[in-house]
Protein backbone atom coordinates (compact mmCIF):
# COMPACT_ATOMS: atom_id res chain seq x y z
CA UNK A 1 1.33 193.12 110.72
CA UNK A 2 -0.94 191.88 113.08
CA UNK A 3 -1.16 188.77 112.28
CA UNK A 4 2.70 188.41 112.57
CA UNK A 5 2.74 189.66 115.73
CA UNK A 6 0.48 187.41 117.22
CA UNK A 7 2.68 184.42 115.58
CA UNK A 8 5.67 186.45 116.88
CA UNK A 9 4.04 186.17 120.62
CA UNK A 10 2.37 182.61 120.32
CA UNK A 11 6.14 181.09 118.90
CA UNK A 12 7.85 182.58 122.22
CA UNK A 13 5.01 181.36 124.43
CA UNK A 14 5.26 177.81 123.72
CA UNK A 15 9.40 178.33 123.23
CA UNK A 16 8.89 179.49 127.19
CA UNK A 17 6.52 176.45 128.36
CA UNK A 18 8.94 174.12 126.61
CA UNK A 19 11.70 175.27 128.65
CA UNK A 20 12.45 174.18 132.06
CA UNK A 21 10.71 175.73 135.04
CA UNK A 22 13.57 175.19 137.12
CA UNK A 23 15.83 177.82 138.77
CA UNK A 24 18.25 179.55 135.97
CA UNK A 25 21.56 178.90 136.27
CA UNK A 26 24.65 181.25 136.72
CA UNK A 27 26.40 181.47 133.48
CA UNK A 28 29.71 180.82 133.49
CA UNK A 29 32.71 181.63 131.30
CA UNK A 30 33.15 179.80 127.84
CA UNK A 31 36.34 177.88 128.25
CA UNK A 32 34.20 176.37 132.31
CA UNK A 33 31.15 175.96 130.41
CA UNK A 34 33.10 173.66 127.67
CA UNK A 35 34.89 172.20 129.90
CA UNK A 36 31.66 171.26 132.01
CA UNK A 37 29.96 170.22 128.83
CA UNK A 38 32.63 167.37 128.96
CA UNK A 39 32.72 166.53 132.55
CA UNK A 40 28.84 165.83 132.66
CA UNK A 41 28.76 163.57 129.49
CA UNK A 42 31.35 161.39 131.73
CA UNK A 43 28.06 160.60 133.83
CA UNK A 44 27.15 157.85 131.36
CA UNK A 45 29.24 155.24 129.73
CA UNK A 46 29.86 155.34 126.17
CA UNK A 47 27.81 152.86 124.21
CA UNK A 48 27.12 150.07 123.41
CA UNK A 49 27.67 148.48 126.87
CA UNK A 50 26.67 145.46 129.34
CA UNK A 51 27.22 145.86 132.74
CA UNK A 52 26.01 143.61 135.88
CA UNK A 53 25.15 145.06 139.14
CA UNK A 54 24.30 143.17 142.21
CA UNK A 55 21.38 144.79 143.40
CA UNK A 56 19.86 146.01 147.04
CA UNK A 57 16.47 146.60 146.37
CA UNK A 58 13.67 148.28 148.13
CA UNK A 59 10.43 147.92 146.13
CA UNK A 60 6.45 148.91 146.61
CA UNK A 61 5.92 145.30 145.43
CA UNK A 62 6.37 143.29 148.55
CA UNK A 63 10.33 142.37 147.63
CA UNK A 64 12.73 143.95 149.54
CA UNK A 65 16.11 142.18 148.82
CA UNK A 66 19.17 141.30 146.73
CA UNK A 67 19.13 141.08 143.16
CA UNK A 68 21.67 140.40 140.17
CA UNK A 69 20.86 142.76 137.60
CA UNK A 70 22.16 142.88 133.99
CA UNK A 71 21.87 145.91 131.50
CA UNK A 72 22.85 146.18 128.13
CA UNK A 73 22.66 148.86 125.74
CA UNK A 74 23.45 148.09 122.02
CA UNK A 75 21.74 149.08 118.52
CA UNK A 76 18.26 147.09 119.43
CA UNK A 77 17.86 149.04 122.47
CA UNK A 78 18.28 148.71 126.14
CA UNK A 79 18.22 145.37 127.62
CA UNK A 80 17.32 144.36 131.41
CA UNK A 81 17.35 141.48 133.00
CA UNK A 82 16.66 140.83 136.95
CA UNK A 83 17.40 137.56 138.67
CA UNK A 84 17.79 136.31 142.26
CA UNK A 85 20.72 135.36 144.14
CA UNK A 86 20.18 131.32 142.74
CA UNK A 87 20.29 132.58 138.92
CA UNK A 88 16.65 132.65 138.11
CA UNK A 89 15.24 135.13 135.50
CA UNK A 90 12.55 137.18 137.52
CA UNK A 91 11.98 139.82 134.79
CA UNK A 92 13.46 140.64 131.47
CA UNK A 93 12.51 142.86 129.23
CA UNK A 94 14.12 145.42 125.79
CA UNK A 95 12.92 148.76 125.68
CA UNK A 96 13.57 149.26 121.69
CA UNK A 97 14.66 152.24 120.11
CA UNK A 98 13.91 154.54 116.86
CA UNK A 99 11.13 153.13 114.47
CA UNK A 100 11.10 149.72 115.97
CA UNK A 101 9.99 151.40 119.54
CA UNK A 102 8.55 149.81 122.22
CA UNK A 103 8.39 147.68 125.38
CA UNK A 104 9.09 144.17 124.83
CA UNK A 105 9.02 142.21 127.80
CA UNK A 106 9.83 138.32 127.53
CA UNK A 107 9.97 137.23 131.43
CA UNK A 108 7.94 138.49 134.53
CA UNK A 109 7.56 136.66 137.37
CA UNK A 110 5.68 137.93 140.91
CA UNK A 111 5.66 140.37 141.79
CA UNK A 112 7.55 141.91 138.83
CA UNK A 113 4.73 141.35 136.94
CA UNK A 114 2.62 144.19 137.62
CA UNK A 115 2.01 145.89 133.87
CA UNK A 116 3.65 149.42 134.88
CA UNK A 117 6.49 147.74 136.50
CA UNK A 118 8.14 146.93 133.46
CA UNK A 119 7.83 150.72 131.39
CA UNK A 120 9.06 152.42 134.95
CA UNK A 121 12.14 150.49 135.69
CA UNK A 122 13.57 150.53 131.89
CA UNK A 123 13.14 154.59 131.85
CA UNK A 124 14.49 154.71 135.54
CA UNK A 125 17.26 152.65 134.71
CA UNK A 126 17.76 154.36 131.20
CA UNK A 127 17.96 157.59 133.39
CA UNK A 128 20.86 156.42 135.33
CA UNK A 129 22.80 155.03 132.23
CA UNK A 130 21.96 156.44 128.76
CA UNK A 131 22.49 159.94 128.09
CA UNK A 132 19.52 162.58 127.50
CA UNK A 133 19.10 162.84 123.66
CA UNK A 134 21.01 166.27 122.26
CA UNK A 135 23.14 168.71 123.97
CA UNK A 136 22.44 170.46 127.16
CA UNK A 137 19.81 173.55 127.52
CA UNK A 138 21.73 175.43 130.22
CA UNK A 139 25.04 175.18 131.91
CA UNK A 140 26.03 176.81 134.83
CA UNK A 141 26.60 177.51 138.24
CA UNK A 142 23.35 176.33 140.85
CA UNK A 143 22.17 178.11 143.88
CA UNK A 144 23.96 175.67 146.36
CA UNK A 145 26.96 176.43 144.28
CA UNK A 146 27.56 173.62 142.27
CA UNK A 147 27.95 173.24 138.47
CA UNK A 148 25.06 171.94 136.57
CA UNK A 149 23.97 170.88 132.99
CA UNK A 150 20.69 170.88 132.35
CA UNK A 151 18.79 169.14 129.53
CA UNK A 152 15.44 170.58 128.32
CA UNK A 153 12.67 168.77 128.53
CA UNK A 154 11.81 165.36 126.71
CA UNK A 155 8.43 164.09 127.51
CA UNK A 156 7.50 166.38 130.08
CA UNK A 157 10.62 165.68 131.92
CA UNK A 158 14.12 168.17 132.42
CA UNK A 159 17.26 166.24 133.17
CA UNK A 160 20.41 167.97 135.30
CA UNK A 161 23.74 166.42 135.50
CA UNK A 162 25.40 168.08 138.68
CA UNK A 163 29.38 168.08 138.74
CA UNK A 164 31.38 167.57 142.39
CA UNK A 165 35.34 168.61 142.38
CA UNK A 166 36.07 164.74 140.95
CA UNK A 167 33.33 164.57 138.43
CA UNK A 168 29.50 163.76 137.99
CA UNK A 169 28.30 163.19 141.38
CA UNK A 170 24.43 163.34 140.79
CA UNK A 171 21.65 162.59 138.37
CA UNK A 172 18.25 164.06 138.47
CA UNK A 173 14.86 164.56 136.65
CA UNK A 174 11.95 167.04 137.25
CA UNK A 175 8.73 166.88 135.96
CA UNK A 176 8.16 171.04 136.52
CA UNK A 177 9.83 171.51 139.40
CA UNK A 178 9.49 168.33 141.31
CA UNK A 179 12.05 165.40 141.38
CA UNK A 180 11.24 162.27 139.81
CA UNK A 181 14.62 160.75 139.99
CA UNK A 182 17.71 160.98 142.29
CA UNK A 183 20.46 158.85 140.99
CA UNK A 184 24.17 159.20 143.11
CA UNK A 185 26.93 158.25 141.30
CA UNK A 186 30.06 157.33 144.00
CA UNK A 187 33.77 156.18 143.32
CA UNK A 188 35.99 156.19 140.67
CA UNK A 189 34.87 155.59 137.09
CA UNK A 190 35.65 152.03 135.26
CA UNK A 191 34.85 152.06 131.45
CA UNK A 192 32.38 154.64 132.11
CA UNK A 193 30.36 153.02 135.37
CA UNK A 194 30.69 154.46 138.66
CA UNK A 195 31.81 151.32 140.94
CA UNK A 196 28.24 152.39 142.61
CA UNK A 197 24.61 153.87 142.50
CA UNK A 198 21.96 154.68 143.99
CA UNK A 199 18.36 155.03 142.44
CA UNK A 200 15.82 156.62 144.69
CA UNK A 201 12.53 157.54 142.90
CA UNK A 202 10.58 159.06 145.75
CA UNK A 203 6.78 159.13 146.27
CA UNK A 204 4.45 156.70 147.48
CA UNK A 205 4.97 154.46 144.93
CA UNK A 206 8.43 154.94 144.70
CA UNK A 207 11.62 152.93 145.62
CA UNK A 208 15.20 152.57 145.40
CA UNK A 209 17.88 150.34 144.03
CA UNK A 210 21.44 150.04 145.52
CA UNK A 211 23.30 148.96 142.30
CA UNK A 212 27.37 148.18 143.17
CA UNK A 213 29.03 147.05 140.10
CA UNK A 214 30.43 143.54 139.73
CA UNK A 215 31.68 143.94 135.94
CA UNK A 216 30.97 145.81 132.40
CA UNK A 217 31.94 145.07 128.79
């Protein structure tokens, strides 16, 4: 008996540290919550996709500028590709998915080079256009009194989809309680893609990318 109470108590301590150490929500009633469910999935574009964004970028890499971007996300995994405004590759690179996982980069050019560049930008960017894996944790109404969906955890990191009166307006990730990721979404969904936004991952190393769309397939 003993013995099964200490499993008993070590199962709900690591069930607790696995969940998010974020504020709990305000539940809300089944046919809102559903309905909310819905709403925040609308936050990323059904796959597979390719979309290309010309880019305002703000970087800790001594380029602060325009950029063309291309993602795509299909079976192999996602696909990213930066260039300038002439047409020339400056980085490209597949983050792969399932068993074949990995980082594969095949262009990098100064100073997109650097060897965490690469890892950061694919799981920043994956953050602003692939959905978290599974349903969400929590759903419900936030302090400031908007409705969020939360995702648990995934690699030490929670995910929250927060709704405005037309739809997803904002992205973010926590690692605990601190933001890794900001990500606003603004205008009127085509396909899926909001016509524009905005990455900000803050910190000293941190930057942001003003992404307006030019087209998606």
């Amino acid at each position: 008996m003993k013995l099964r109470c200490l499993a008993t108590s070590l199962f709900a301590l690591v069930a607790a540290c696995a969940r998010s150490p974020l504020p709990p929500l305000v539940s809300l009633p089944a046919a809102a919550e559903a309905d909310a469910a819905a709403r925040c999935q609308q936050a990323f574009p059904p796959q597979p996709w390719r979309a290309t964004h010309t880019i305002l970028a703000t970087l800790p890499l001594g380029y602060n500028g325009a950029l063309l971007g291309v993602l795509a996300a299909t079976a192999e995994g996602l696909h990213a590709v930066l260039l300038s405004p002439e047409g020339i590759t400056l980085f490209e690179a597949v983050h792969k998915r399932g068993g074949s996982g990995g980082l594969a980069i095949q262009r990098a050019v100064p100073p997109f080079d650097r060897s965490d560049f690469a890892l950061a930008l694919l799981a920043d960017v994956g953050a602003a256009f692939l959905p978290p894996a599974g349903e969400p944790e929590d759903i419900g109404r936030a302090a400031g009194g908007a409705t969020v969906c939360r995702w648990a955890p995934t690699r030490h990191e929670a995910t929250e989809v927060e709704l405005g009166q037309s739809g997803p307006a904002r992205i973010r990730t926590f690692r605990g309680a601190n933001v890794t990721r900001r990500i606003e979404l603004a205008g009127v969904p085509q396909g899926g893609f909001f016509p524009h936004v905005r990455l900000t991952v803050p910190g000293a190393g941190g930057y942001t990318l003003d992404m307006q769309l030019v087209d998606r397939e």
